[in-house]
C-alpha atoms as a PDB file:
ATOM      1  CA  UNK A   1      -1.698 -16.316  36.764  1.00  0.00           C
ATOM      2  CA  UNK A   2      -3.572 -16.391  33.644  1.00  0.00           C
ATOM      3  CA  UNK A   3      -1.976 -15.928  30.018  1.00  0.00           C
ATOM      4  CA  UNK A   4      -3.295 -14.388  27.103  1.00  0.00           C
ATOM      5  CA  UNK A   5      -2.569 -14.692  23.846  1.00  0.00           C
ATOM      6  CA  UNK A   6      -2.656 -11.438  21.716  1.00  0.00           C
ATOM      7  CA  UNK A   7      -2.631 -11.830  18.001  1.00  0.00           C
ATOM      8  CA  UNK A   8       0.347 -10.292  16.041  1.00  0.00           C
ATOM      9  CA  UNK A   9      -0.145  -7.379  14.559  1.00  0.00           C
ATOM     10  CA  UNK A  10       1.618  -6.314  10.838  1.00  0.00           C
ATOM     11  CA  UNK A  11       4.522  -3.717  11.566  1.00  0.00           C
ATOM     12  CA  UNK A  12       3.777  -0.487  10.046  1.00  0.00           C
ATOM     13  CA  UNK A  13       7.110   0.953   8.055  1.00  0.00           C
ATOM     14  CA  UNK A  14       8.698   4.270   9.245  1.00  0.00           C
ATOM     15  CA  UNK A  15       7.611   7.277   8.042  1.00  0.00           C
ATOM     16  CA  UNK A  16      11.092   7.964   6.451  1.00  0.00           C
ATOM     17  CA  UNK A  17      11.140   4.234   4.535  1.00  0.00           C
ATOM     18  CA  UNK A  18       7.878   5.338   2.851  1.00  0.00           C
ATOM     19  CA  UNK A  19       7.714   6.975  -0.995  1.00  0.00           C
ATOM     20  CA  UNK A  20       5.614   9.873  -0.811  1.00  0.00           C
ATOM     21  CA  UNK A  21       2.607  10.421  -2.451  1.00  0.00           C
ATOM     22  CA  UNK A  22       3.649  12.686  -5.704  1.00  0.00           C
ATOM     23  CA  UNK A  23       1.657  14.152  -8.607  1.00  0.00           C
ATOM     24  CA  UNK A  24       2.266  12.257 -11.861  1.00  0.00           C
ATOM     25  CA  UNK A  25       2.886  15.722 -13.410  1.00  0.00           C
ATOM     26  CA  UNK A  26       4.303  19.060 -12.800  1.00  0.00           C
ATOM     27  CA  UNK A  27       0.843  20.534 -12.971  1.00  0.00           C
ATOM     28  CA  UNK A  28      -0.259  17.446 -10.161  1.00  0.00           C
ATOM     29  CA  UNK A  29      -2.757  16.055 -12.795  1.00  0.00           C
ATOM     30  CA  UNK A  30      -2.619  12.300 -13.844  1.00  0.00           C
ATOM     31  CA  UNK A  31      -3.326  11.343 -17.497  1.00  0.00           C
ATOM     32  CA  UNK A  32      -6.854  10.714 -16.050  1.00  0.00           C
ATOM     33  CA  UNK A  33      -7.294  14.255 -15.023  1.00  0.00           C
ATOM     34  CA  UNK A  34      -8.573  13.357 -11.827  1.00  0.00           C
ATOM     35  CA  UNK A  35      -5.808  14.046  -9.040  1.00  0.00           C
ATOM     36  CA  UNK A  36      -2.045  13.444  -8.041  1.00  0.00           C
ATOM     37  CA  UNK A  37      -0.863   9.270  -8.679  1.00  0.00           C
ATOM     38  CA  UNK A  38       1.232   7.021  -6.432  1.00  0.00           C
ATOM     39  CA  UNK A  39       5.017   7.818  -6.788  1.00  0.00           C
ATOM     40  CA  UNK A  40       6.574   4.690  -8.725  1.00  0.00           C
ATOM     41  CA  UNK A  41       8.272   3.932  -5.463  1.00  0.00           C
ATOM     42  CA  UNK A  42       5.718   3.342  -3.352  1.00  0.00           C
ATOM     43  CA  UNK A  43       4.163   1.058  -5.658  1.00  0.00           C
ATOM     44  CA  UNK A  44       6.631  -1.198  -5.992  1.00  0.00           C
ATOM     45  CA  UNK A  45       6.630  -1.462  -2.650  1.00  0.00           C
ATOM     46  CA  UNK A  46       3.264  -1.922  -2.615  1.00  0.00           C
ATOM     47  CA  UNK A  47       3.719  -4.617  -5.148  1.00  0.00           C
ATOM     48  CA  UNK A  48       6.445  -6.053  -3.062  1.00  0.00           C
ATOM     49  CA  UNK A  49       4.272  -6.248   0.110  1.00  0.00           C
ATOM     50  CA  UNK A  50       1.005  -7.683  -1.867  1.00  0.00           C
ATOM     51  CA  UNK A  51       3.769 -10.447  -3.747  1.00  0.00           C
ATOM     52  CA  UNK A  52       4.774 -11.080  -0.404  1.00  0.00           C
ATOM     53  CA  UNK A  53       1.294 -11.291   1.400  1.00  0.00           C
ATOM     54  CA  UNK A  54       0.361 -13.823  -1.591  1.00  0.00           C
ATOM     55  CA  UNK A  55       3.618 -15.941  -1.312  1.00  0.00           C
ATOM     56  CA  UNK A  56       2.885 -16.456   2.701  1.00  0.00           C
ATOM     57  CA  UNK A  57      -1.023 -16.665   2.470  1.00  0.00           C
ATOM     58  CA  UNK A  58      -1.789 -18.301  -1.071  1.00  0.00           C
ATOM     59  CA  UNK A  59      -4.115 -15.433  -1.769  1.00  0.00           C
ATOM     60  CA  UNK A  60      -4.449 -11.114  -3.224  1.00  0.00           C
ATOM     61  CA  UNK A  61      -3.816  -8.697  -0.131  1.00  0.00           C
ATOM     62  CA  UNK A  62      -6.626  -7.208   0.590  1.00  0.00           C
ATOM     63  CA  UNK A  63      -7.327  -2.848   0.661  1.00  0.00           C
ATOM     64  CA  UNK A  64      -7.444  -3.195   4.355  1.00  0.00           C
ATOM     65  CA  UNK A  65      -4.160  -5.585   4.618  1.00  0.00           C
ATOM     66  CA  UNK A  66      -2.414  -3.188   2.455  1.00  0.00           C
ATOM     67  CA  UNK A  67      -3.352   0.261   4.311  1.00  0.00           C
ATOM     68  CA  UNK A  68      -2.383  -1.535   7.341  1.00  0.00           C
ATOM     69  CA  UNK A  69       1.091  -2.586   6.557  1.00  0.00           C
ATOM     70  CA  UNK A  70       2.123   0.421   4.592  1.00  0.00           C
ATOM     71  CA  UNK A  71       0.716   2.507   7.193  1.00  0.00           C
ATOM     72  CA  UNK A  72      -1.544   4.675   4.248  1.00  0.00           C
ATOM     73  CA  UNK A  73      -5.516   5.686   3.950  1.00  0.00           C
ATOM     74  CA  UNK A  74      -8.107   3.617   2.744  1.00  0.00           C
ATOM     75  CA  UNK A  75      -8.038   6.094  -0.982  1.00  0.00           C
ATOM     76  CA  UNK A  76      -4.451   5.318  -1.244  1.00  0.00           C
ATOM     77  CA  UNK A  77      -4.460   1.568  -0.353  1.00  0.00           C
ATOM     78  CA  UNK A  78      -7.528   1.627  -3.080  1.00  0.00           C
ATOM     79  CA  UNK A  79      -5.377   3.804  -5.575  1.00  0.00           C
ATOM     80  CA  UNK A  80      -2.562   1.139  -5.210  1.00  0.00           C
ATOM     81  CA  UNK A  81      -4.387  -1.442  -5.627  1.00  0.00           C
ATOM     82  CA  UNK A  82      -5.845  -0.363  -8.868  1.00  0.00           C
ATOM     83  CA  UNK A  83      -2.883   0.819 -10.278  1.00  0.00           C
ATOM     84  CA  UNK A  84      -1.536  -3.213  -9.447  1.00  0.00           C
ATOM     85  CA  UNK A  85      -4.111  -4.838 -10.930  1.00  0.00           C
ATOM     86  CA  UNK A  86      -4.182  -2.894 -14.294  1.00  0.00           C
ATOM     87  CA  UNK A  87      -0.537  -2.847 -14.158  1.00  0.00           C
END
């Protein structure tokens, strides 16, 4: 019998231990005026998961490392990411 060896794939978090996505505002604009922002939550998890990714691996998460351990689309893993950096 042969083995394989399948690489590990990063757990994706429950739906119900995720922030939601919420508008900034009550009228859903950001001070940008261009859509709804992250709710403060979810980025510090996000900042949680990157300081974590960067503790283990020496180096930034990546968008695509991001989306796929927070279980979110590519807009929101970019959003996040942005709103880290200039944070």
């Amino acid at each position: 019998m042969r083995h394989v060896l399948v690489p590990e794939r990063p757990q994706a978090v429950p739906y119900e231990d995720r922030p939601a996505l919420v508008p900034a505002t009550e009228d859903g604009q950001d001070d940008r005026q261009d859509g709804p922002t992250p709710d403060p939550a979810l980025v510090d998890y996000a900042r949680r998961v990157a300081d974590e990714h960067h503790t283990a691996h020496g180096k930034p998460i990546t968008r695509d490392q991001l989306r796929a351990r927070l279980g979110v689309s590519n807009q929101l893993a970019s959003d996040l990411l942005r709103t880290l950096r200039t944070a």
